[in-house]
PDB file of N, CA and C in Angstrom:
ATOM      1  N   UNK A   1      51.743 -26.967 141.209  1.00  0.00           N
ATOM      2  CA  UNK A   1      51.047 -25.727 140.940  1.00  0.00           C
ATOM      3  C   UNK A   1      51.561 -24.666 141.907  1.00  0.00           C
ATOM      4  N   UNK A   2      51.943 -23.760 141.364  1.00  0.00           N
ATOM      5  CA  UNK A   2      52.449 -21.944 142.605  1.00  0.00           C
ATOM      6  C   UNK A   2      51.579 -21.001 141.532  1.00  0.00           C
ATOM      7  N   UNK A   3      51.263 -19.885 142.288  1.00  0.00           N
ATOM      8  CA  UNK A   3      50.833 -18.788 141.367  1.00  0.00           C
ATOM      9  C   UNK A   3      50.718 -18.175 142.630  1.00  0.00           C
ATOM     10  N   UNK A   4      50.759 -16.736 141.513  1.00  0.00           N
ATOM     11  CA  UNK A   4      50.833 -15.103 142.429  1.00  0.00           C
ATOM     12  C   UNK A   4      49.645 -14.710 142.331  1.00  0.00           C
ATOM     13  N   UNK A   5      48.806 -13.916 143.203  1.00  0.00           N
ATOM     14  CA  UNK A   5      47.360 -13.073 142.191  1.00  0.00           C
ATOM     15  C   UNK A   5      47.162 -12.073 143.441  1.00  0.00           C
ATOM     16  N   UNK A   6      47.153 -10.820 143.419  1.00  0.00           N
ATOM     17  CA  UNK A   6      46.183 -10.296 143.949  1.00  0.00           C
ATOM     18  C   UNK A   6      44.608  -9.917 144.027  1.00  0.00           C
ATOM     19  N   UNK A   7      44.191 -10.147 145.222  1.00  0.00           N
ATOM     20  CA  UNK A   7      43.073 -10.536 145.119  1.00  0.00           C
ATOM     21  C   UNK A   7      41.862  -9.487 145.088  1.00  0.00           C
ATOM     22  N   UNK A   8      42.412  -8.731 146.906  1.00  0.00           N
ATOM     23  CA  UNK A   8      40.861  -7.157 146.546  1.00  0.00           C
ATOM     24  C   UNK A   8      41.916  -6.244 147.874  1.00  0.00           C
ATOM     25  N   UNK A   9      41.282  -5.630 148.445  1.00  0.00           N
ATOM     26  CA  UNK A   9      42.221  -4.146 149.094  1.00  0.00           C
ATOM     27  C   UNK A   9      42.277  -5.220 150.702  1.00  0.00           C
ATOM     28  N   UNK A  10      41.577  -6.230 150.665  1.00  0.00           N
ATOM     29  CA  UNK A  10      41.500  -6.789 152.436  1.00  0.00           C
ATOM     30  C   UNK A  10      42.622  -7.544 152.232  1.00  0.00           C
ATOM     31  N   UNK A  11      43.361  -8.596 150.868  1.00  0.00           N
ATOM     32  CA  UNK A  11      44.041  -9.291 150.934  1.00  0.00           C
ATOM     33  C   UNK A  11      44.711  -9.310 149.549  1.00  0.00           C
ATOM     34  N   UNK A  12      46.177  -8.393 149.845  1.00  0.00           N
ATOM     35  CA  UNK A  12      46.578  -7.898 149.039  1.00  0.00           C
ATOM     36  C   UNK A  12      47.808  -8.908 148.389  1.00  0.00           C
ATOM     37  N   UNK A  13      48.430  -9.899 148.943  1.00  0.00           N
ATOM     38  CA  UNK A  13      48.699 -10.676 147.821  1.00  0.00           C
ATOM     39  C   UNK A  13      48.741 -12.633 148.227  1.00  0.00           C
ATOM     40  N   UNK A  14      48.919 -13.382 147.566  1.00  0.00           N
ATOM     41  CA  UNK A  14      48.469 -14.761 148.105  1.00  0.00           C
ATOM     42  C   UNK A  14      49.780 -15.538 146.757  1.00  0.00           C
ATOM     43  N   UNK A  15      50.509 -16.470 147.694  1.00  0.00           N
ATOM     44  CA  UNK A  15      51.026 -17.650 147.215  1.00  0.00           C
ATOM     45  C   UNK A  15      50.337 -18.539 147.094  1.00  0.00           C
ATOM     46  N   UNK A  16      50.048 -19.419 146.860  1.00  0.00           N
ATOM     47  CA  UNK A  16      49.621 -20.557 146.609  1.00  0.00           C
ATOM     48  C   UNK A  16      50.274 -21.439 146.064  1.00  0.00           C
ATOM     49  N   UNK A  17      50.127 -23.091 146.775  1.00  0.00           N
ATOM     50  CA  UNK A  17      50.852 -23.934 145.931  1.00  0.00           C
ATOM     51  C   UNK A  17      50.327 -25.370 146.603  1.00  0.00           C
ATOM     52  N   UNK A  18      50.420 -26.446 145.107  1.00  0.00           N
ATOM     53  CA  UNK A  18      50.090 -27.551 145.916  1.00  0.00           C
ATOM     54  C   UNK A  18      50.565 -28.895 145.644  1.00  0.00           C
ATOM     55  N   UNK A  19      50.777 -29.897 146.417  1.00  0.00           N
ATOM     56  CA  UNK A  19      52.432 -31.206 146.681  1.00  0.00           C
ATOM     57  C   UNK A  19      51.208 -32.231 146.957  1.00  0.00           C
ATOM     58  N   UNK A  20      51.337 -33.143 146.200  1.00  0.00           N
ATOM     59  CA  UNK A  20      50.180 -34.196 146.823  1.00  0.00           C
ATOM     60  C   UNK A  20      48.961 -33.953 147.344  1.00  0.00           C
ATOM     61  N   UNK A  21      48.929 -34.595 148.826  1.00  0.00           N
ATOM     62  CA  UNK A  21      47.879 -34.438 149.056  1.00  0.00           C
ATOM     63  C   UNK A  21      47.254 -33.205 149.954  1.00  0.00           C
ATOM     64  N   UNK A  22      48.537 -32.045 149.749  1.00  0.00           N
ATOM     65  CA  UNK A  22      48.459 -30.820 150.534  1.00  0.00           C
ATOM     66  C   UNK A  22      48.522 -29.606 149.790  1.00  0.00           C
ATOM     67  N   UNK A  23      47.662 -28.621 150.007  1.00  0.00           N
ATOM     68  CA  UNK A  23      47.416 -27.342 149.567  1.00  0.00           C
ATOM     69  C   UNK A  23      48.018 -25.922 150.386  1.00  0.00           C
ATOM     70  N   UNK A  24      48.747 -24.994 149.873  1.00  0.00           N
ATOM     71  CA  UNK A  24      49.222 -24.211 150.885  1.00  0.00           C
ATOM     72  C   UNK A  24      48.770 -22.992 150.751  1.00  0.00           C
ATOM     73  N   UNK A  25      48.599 -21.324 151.353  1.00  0.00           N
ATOM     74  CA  UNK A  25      48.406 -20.134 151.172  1.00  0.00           C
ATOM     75  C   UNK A  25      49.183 -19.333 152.258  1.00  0.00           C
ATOM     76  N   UNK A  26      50.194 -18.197 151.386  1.00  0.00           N
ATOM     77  CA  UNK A  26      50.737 -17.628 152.110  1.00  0.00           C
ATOM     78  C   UNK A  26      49.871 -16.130 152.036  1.00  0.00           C
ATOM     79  N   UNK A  27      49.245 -15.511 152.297  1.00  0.00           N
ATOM     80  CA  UNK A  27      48.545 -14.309 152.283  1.00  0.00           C
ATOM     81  C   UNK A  27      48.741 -13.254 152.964  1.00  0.00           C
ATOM     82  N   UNK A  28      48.416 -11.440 152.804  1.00  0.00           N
ATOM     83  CA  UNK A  28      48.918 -11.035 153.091  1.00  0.00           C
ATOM     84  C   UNK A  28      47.384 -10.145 153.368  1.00  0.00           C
ATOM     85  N   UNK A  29      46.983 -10.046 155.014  1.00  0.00           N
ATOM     86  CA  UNK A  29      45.866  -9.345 154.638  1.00  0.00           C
ATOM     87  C   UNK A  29      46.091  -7.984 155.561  1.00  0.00           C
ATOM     88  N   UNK A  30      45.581  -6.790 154.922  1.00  0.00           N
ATOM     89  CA  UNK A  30      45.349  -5.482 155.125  1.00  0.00           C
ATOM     90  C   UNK A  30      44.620  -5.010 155.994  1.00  0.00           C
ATOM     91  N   UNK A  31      44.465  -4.257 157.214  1.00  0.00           N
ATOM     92  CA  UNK A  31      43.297  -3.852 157.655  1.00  0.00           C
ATOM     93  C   UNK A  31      42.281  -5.198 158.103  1.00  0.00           C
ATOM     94  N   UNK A  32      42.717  -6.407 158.455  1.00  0.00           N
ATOM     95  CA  UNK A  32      42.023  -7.282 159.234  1.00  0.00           C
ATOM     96  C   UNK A  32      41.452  -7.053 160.308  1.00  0.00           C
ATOM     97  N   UNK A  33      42.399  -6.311 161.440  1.00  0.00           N
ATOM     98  CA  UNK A  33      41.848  -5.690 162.628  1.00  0.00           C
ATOM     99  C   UNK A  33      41.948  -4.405 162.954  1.00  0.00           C
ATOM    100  N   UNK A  34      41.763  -3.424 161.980  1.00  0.00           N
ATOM    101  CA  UNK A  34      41.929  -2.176 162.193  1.00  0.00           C
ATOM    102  C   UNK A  34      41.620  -1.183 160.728  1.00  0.00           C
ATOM    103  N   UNK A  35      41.853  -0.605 160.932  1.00  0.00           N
ATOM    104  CA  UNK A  35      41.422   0.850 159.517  1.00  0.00           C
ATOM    105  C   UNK A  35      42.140   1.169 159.349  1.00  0.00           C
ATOM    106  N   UNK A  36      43.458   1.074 159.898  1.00  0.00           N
ATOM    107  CA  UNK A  36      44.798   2.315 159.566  1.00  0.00           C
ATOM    108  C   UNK A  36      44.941   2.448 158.129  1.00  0.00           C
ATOM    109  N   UNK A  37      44.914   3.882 157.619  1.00  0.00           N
ATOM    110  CA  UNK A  37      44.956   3.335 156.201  1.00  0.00           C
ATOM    111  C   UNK A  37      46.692   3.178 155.893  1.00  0.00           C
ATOM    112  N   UNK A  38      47.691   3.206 156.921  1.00  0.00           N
ATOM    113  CA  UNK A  38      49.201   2.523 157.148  1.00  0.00           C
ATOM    114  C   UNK A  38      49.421   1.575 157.473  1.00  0.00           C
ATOM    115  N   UNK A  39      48.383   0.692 157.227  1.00  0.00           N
ATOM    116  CA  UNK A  39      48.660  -1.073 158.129  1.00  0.00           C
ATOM    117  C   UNK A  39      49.873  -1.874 157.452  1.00  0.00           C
ATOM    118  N   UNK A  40      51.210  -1.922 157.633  1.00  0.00           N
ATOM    119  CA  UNK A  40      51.668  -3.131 156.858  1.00  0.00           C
ATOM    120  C   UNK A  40      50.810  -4.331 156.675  1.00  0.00           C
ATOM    121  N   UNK A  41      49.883  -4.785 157.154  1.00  0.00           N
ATOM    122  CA  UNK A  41      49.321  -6.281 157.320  1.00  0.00           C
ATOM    123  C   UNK A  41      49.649  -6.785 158.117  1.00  0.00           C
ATOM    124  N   UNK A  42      49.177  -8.358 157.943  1.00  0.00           N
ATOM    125  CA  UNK A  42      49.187  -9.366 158.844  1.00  0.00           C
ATOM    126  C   UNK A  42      49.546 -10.988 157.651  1.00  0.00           C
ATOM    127  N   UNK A  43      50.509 -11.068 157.958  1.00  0.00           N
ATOM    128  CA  UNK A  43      50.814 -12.706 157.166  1.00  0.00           C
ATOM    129  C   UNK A  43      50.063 -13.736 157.529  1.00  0.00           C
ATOM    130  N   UNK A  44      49.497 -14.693 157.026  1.00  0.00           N
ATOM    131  CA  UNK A  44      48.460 -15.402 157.087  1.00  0.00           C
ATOM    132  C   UNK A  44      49.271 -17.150 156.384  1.00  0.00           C
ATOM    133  N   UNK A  45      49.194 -17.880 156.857  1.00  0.00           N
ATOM    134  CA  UNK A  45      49.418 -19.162 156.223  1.00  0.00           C
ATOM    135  C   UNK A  45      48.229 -20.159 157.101  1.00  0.00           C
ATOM    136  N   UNK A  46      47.548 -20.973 155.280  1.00  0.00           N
ATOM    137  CA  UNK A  46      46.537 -21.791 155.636  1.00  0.00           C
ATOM    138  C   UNK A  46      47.494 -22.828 155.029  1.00  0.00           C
ATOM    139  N   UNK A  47      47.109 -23.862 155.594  1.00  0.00           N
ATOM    140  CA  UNK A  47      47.509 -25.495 155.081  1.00  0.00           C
ATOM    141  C   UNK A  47      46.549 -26.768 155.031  1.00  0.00           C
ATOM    142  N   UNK A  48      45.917 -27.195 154.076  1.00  0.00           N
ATOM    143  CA  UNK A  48      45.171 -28.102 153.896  1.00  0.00           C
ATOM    144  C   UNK A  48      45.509 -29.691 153.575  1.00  0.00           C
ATOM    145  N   UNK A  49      45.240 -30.167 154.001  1.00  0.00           N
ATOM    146  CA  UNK A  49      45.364 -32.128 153.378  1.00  0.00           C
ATOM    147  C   UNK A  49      43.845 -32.230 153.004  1.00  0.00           C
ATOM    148  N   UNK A  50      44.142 -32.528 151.941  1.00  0.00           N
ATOM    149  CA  UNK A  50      42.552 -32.491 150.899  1.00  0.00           C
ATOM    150  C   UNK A  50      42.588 -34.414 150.437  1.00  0.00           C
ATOM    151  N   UNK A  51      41.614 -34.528 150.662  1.00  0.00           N
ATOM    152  CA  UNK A  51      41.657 -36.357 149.994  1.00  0.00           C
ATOM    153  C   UNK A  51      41.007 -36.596 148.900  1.00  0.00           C
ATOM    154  N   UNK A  52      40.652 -37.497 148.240  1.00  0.00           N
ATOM    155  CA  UNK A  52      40.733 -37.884 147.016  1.00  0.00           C
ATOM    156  C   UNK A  52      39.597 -37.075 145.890  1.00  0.00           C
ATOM    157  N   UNK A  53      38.566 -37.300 146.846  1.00  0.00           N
ATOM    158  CA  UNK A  53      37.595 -36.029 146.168  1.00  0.00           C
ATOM    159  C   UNK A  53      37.853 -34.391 146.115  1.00  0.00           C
ATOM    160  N   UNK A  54      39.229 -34.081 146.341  1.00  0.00           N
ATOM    161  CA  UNK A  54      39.295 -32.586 146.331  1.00  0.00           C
ATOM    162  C   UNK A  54      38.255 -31.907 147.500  1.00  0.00           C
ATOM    163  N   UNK A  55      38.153 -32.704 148.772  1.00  0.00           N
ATOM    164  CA  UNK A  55      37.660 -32.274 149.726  1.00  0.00           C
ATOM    165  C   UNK A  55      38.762 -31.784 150.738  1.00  0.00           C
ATOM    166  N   UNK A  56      38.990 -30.485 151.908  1.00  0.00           N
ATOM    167  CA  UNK A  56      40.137 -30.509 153.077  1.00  0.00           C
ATOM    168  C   UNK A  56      38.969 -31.258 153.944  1.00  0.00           C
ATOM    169  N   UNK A  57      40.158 -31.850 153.805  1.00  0.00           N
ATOM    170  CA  UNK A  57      39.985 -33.037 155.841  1.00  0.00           C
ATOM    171  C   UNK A  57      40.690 -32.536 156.752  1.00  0.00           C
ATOM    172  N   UNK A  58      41.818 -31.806 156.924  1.00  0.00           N
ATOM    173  CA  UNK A  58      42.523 -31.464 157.718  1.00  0.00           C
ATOM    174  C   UNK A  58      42.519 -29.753 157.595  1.00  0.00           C
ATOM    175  N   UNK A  59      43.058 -29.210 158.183  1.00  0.00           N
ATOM    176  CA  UNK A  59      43.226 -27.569 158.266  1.00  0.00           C
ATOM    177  C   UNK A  59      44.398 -27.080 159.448  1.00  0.00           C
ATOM    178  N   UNK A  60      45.516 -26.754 159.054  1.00  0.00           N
ATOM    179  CA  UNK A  60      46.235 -26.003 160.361  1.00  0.00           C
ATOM    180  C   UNK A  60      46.502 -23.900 159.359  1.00  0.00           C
ATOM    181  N   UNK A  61      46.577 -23.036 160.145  1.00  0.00           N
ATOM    182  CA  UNK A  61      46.713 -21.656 159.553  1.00  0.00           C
ATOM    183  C   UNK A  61      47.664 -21.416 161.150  1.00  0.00           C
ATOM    184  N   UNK A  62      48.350 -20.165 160.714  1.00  0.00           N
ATOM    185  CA  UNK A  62      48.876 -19.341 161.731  1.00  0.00           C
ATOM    186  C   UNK A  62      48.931 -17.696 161.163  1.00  0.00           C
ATOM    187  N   UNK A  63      49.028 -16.598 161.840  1.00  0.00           N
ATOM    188  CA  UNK A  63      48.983 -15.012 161.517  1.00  0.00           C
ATOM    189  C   UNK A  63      50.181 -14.723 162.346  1.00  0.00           C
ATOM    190  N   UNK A  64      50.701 -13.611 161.211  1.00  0.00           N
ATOM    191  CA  UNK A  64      51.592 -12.872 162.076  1.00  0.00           C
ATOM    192  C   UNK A  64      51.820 -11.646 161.501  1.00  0.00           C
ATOM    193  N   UNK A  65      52.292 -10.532 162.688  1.00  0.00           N
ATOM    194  CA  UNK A  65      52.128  -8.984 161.827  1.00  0.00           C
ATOM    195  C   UNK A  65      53.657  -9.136 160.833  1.00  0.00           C
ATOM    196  N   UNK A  66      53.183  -8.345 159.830  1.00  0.00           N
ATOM    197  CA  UNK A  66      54.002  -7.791 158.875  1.00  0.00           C
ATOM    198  C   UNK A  66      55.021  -7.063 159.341  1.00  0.00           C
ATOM    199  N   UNK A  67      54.787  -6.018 160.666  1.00  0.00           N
ATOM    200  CA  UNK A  67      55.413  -4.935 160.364  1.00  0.00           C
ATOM    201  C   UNK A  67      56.141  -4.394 159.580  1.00  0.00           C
ATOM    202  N   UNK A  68      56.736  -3.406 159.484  1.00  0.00           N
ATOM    203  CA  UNK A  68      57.427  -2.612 158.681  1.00  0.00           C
ATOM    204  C   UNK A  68      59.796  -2.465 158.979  1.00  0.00           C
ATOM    205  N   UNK A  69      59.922  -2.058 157.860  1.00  0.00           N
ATOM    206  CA  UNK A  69      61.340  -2.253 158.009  1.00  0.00           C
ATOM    207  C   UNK A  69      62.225  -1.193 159.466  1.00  0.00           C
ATOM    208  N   UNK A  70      61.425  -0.516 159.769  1.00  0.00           N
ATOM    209  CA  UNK A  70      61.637   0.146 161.329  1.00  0.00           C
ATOM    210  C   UNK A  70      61.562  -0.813 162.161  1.00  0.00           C
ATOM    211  N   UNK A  71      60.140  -1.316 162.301  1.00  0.00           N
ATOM    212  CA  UNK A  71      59.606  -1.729 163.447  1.00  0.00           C
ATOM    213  C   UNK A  71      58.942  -3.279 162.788  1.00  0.00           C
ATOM    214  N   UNK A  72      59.890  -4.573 162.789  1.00  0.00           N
ATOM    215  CA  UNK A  72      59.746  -5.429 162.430  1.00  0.00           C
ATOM    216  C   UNK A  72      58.991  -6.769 163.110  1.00  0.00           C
ATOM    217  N   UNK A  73      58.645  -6.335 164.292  1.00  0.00           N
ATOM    218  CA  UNK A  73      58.441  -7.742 165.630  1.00  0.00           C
ATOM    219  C   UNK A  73      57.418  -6.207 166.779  1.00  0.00           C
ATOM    220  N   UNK A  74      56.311  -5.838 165.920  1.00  0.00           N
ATOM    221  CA  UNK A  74      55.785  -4.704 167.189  1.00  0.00           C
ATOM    222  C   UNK A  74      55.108  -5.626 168.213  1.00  0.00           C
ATOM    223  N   UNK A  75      55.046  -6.740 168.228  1.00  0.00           N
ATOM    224  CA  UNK A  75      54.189  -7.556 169.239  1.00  0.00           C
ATOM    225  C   UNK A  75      55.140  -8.098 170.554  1.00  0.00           C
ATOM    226  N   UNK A  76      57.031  -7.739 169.488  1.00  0.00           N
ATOM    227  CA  UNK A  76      57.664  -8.621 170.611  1.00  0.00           C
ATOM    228  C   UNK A  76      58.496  -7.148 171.763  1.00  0.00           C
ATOM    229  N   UNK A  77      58.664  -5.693 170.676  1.00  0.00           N
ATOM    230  CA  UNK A  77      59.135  -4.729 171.340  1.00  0.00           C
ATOM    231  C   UNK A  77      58.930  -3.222 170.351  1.00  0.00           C
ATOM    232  N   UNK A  78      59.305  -2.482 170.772  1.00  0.00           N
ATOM    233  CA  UNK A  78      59.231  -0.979 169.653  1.00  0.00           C
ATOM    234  C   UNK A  78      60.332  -1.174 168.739  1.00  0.00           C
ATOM    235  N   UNK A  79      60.372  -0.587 167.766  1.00  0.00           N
ATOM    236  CA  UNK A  79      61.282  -0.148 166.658  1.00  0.00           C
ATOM    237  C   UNK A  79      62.530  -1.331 166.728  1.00  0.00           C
ATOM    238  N   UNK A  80      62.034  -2.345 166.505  1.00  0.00           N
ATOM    239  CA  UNK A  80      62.929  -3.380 166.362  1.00  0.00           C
ATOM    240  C   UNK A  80      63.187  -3.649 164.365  1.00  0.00           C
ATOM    241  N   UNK A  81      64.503  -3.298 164.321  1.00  0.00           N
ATOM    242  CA  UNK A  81      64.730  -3.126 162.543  1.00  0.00           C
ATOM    243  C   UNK A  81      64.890  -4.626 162.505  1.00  0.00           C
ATOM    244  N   UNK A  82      64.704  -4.988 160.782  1.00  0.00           N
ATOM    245  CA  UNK A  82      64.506  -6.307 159.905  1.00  0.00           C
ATOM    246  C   UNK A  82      66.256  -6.384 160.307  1.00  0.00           C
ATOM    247  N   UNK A  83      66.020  -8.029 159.948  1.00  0.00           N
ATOM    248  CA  UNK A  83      67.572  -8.515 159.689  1.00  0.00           C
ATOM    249  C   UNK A  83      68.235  -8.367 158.850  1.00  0.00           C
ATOM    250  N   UNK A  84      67.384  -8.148 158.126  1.00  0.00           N
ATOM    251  CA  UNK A  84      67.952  -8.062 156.359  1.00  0.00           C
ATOM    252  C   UNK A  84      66.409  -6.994 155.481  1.00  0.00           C
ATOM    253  N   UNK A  85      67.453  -6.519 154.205  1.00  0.00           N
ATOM    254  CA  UNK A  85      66.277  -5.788 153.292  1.00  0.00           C
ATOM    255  C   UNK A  85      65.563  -6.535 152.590  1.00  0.00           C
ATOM    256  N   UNK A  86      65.518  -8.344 153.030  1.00  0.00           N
ATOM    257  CA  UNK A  86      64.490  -8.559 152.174  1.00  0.00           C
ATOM    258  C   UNK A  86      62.945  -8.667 153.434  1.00  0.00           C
ATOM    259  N   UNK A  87      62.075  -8.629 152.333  1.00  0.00           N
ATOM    260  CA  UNK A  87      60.265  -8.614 152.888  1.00  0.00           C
ATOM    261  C   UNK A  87      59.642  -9.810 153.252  1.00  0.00           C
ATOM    262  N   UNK A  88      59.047  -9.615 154.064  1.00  0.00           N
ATOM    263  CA  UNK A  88      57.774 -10.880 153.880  1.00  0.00           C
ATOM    264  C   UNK A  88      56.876 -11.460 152.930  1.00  0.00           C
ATOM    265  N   UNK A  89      56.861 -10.625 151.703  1.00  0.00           N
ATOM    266  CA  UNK A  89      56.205 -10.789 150.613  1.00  0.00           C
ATOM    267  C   UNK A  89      56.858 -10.310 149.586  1.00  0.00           C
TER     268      UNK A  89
END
């Protein structure tokens, strides 16, 4: 299973996909910690191991900013450009 969907204005788009006994989400949320109405976002990946009843037993996620094609890594320095023109999403 993969599918695309956007969801509402906080979390503007979500991968999803799922391999056995693991469930994945790549998400893209807006304005999580702030109002800017210029936020690139924040990338979001959840990962689940779900067992037989379609219950998660396990859970690992990590966040990271989006930034923008100027300023790609603002957490690691200023105006650091992408490697390439492709996106995070």
């Amino acid at each position: 299973m993969a599918e695309t969907m956007a969801i509402d204005s906080t979390h503007v788009k979500a991968h999803r996909s799922a391999a056995g006994d693991y469930v994945w989400a790549h998400v893209n949320f807006l304005n999580l910690f702030n109002d800017d109405p210029n936020d690139t976002g924040i990338a979001g990946v959840d990962i689940y191991r779900m067992d037989a009843d379609g219950k998660a037993v396990e859970h690992w996620d990590t966040l990271q900013f989006v930034g923008d094609p100027k300023n790609s890594a603002p957490l690691i320095g200023p105006n650091i450009p992408r490697a390439n023109p492709n996106g995070m999403f």
